[in-house]
PDB file of N, CA and C in Angstrom:
ATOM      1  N   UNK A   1     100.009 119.816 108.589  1.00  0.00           N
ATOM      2  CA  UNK A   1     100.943 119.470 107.529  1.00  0.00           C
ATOM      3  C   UNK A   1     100.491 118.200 106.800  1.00  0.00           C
ATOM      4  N   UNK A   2      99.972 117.211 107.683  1.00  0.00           N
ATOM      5  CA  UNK A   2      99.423 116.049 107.104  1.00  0.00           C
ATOM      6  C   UNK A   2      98.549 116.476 105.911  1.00  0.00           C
ATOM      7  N   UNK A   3      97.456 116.787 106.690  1.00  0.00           N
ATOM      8  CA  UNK A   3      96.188 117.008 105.983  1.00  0.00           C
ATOM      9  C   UNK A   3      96.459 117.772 104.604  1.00  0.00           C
ATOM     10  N   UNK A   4      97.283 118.887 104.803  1.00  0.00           N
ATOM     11  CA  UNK A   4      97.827 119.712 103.490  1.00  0.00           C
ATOM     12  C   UNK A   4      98.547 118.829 102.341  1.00  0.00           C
ATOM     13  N   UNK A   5      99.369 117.327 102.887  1.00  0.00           N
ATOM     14  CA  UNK A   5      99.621 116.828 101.727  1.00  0.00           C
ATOM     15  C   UNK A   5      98.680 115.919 101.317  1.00  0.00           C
ATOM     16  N   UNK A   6      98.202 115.216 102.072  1.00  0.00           N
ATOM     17  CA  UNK A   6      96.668 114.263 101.862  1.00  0.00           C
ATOM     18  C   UNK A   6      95.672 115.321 100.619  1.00  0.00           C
ATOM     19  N   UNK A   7      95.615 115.974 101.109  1.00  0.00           N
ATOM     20  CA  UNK A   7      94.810 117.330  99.817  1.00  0.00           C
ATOM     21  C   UNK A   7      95.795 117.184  98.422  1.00  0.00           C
ATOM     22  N   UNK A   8      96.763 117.659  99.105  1.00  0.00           N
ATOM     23  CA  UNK A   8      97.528 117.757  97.449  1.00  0.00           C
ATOM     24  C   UNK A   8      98.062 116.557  96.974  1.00  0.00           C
ATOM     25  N   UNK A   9      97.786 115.619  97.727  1.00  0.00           N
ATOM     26  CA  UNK A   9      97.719 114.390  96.702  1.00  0.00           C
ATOM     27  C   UNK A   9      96.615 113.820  96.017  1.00  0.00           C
ATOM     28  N   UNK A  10      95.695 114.269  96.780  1.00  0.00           N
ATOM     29  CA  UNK A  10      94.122 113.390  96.134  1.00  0.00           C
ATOM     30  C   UNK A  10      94.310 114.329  95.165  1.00  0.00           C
ATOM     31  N   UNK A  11      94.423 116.056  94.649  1.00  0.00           N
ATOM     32  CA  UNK A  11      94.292 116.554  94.105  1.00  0.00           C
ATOM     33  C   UNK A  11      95.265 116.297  92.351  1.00  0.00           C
ATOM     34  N   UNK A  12      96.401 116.072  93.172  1.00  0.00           N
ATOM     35  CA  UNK A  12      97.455 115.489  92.021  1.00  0.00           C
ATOM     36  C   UNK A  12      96.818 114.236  91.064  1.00  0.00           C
ATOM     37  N   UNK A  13      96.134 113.289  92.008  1.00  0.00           N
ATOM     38  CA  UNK A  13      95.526 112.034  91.464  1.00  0.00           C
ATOM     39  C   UNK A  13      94.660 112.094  90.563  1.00  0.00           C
ATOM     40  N   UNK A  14      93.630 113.191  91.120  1.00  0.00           N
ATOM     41  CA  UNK A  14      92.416 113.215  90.120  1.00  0.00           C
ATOM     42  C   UNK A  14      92.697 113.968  89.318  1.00  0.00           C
ATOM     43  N   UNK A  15      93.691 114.888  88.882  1.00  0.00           N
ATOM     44  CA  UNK A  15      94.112 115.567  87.691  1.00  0.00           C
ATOM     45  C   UNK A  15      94.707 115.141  86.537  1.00  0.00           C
ATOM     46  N   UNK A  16      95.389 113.754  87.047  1.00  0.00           N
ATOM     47  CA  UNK A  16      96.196 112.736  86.553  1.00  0.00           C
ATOM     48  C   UNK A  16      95.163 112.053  85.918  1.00  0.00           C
ATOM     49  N   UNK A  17      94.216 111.610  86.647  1.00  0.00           N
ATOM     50  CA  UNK A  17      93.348 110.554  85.953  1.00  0.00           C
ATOM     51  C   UNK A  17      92.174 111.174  84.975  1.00  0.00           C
ATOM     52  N   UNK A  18      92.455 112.612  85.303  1.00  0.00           N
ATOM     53  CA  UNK A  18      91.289 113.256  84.159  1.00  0.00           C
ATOM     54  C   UNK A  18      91.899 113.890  82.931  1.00  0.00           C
ATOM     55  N   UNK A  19      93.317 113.867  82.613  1.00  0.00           N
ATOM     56  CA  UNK A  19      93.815 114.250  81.984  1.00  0.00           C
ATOM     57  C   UNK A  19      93.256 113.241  80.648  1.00  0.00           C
ATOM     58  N   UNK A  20      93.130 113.818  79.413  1.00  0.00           N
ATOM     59  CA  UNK A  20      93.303 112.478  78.390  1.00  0.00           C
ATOM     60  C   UNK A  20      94.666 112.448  77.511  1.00  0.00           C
ATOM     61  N   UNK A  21      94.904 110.999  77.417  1.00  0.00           N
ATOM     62  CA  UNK A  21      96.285 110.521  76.933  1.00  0.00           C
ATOM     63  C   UNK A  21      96.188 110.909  75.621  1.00  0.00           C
ATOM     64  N   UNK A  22      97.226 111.319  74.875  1.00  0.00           N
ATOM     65  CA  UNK A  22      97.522 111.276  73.218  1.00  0.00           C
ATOM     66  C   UNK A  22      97.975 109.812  72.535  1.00  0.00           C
ATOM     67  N   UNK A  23      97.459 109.033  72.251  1.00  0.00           N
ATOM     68  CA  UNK A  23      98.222 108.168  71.383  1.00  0.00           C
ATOM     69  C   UNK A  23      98.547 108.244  70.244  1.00  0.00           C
ATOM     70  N   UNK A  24      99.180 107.395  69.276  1.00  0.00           N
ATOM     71  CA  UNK A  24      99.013 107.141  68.156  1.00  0.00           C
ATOM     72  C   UNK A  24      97.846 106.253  68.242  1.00  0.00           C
ATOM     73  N   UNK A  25      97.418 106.915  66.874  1.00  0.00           N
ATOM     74  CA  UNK A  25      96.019 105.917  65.934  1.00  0.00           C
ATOM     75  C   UNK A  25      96.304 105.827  64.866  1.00  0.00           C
ATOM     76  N   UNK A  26      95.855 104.352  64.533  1.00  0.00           N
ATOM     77  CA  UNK A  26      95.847 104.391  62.885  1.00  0.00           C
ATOM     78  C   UNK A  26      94.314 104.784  62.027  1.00  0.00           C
ATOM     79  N   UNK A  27      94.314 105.120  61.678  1.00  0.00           N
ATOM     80  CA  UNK A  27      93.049 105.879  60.167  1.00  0.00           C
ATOM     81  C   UNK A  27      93.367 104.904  59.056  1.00  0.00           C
ATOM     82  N   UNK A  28      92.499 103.882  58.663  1.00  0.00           N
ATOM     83  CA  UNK A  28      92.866 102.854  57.904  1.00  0.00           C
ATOM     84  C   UNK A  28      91.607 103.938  56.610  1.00  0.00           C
ATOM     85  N   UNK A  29      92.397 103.633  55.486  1.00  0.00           N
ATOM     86  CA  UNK A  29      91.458 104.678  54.394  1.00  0.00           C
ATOM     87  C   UNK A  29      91.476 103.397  53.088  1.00  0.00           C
ATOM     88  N   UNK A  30      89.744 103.677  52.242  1.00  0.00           N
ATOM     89  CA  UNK A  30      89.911 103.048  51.039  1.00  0.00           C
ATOM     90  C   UNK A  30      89.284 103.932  49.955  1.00  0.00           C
ATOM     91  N   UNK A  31      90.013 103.994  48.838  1.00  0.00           N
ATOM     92  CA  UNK A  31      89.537 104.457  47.830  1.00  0.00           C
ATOM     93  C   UNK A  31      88.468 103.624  46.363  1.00  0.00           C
ATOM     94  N   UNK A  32      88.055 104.365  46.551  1.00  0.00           N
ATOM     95  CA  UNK A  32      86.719 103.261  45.071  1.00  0.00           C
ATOM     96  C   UNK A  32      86.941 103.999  44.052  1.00  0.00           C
ATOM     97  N   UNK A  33      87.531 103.873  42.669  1.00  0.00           N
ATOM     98  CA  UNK A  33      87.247 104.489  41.415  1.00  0.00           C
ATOM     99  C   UNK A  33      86.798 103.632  40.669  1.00  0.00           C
ATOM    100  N   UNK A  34      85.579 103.874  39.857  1.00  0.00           N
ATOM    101  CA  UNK A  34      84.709 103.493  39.262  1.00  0.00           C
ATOM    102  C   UNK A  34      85.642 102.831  37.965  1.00  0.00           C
ATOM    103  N   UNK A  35      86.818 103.151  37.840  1.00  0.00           N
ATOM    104  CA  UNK A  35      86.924 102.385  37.002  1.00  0.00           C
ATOM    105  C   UNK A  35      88.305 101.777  37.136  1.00  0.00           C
ATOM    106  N   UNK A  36      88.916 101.704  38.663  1.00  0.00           N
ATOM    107  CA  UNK A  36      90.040 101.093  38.569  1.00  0.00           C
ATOM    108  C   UNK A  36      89.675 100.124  40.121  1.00  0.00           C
ATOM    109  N   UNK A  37      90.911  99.418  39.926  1.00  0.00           N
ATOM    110  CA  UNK A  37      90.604  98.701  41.785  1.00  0.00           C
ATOM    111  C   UNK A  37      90.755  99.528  42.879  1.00  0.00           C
ATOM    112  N   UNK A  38      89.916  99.092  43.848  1.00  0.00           N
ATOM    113  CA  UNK A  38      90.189  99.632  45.214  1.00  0.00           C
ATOM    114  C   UNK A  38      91.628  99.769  45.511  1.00  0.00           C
ATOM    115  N   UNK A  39      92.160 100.540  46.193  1.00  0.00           N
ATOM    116  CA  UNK A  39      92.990 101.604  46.839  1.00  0.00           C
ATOM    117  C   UNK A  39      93.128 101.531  48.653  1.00  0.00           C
ATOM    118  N   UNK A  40      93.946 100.839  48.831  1.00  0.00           N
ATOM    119  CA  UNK A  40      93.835 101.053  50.371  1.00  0.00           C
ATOM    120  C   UNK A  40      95.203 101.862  50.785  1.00  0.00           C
ATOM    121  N   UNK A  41      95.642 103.127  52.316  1.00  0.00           N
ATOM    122  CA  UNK A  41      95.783 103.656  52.418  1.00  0.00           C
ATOM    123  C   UNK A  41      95.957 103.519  54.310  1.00  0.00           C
ATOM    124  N   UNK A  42      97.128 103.995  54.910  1.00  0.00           N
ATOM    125  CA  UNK A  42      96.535 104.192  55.961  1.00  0.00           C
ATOM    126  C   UNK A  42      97.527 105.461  56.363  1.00  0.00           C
ATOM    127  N   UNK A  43      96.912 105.821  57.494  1.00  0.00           N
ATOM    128  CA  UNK A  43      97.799 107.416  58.213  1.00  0.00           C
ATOM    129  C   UNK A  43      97.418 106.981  59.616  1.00  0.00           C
ATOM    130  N   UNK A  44      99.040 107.617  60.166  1.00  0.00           N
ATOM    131  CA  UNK A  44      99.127 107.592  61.798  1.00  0.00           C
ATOM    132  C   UNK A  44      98.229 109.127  62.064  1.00  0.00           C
ATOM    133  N   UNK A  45      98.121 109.149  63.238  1.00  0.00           N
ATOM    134  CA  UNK A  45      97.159 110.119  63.871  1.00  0.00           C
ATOM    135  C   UNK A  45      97.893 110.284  65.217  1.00  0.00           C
ATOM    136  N   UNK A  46      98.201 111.212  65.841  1.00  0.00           N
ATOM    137  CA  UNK A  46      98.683 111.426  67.298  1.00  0.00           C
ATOM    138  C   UNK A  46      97.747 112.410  67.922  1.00  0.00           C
ATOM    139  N   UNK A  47      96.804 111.776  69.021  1.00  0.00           N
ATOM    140  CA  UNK A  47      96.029 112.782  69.470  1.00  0.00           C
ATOM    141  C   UNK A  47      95.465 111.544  70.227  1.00  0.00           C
ATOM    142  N   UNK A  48      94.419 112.100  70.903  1.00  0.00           N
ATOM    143  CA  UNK A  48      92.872 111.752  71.699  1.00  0.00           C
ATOM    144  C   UNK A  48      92.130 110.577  70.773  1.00  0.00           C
ATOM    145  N   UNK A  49      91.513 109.606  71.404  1.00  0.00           N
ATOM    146  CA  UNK A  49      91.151 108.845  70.628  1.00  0.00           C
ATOM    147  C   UNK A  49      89.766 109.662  69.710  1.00  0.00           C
ATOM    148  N   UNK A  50      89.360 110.433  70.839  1.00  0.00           N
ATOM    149  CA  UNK A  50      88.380 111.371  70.304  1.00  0.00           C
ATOM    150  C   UNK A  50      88.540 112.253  68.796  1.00  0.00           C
ATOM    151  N   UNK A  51      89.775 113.141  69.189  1.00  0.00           N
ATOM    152  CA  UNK A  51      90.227 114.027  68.154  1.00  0.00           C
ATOM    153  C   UNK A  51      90.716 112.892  66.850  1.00  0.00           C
ATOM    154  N   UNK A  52      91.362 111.673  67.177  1.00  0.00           N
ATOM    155  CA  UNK A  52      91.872 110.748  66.166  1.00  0.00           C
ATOM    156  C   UNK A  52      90.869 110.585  65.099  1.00  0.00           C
ATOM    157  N   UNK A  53      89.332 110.080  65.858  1.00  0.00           N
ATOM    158  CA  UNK A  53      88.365 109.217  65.414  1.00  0.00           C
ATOM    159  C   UNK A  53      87.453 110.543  64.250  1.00  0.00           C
ATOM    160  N   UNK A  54      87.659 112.158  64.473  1.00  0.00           N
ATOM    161  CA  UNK A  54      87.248 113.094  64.527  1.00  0.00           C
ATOM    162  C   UNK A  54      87.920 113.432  63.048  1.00  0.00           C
ATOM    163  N   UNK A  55      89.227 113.184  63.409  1.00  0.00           N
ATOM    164  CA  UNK A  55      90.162 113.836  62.099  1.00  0.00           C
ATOM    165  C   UNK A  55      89.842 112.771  60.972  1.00  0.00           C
ATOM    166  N   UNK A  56      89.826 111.620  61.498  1.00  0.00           N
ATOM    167  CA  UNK A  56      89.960 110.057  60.226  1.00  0.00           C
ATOM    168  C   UNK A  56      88.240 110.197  59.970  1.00  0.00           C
ATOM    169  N   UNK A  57      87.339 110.255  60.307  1.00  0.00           N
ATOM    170  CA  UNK A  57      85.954 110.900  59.487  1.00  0.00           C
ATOM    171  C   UNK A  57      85.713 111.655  58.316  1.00  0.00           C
ATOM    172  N   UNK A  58      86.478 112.730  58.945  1.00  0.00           N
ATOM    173  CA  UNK A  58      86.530 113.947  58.243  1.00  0.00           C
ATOM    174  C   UNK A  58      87.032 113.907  57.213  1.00  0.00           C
ATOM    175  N   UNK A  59      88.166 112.718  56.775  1.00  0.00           N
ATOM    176  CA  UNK A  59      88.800 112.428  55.418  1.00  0.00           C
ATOM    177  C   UNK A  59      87.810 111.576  54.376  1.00  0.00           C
ATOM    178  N   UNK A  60      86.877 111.040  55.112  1.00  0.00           N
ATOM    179  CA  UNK A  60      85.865 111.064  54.142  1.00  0.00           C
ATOM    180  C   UNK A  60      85.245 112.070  53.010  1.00  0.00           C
ATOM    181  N   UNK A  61      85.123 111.306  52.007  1.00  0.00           N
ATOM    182  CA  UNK A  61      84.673 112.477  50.785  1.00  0.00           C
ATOM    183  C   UNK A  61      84.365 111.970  49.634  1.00  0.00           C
ATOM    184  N   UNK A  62      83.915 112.199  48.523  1.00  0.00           N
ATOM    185  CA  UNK A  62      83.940 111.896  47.319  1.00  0.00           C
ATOM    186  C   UNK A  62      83.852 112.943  46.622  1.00  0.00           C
ATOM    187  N   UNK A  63      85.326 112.592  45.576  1.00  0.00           N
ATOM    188  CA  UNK A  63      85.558 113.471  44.233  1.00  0.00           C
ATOM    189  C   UNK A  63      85.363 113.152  43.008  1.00  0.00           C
ATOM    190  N   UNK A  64      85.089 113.581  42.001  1.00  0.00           N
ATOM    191  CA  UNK A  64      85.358 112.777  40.467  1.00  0.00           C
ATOM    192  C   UNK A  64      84.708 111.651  40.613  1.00  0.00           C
ATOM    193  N   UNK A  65      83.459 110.897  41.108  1.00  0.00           N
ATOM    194  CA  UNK A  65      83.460 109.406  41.453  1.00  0.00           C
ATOM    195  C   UNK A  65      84.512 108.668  42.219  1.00  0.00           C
ATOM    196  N   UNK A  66      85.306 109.370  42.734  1.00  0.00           N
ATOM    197  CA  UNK A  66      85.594 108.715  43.668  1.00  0.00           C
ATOM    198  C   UNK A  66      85.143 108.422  45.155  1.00  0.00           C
ATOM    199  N   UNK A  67      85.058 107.269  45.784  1.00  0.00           N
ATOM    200  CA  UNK A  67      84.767 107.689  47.316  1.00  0.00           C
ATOM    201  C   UNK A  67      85.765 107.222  48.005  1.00  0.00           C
ATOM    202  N   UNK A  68      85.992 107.803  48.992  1.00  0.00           N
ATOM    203  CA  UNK A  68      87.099 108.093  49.966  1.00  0.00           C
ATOM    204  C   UNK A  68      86.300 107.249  51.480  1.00  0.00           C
ATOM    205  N   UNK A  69      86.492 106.009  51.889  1.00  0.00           N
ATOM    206  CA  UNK A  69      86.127 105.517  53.459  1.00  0.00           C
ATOM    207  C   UNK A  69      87.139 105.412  54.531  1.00  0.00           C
ATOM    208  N   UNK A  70      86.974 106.138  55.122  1.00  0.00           N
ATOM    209  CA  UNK A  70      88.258 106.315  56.426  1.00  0.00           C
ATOM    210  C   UNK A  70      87.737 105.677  57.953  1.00  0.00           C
ATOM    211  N   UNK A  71      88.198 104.588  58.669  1.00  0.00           N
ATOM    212  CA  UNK A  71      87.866 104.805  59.999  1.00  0.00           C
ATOM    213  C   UNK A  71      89.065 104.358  60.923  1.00  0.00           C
ATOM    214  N   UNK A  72      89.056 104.318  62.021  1.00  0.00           N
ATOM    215  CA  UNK A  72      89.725 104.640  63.352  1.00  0.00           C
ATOM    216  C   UNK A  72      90.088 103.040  63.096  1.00  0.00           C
ATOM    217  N   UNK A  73      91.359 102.384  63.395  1.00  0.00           N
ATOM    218  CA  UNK A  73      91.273 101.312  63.832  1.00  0.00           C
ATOM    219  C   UNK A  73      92.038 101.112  65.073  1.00  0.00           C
TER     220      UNK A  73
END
């Protein structure tokens, strides 16, 4: 009986600790138009710092002369 919970606790532990947390992130964003002032911008993110850092990249772009710089802060 021991041993059976000693197992299912180490097991509980390391599932716990391999899990990854969701936080909020902020995605701090700036815009450049060539012919007006910079543009700053930010968006929450709820996820993985991974998936956060993944999504706020990806909003990078340039349209019309514009460029779009997004990163994780």
């Amino acid at each position: 009986m021991k041993k059976t919970l000693v197992i299912l606790s180490i097991f509980a532990i390391t599932a716990i600790s391999m899990s990854s947390c969701k936080k909020e992130y902020v995605c701090e964003c700036t815009s450049n138009y060539a012919q007006s002032p910079p543009s700053n911008y930010s968006k929450i993110i709820y996820a993985t710092k991974y998936e956060a850092k993944l999504e706020c990249e990806n909003t990078n772009e340039t349209v019309f002369n514009t460029i779009m710089t997004c990163k994780l802060k």
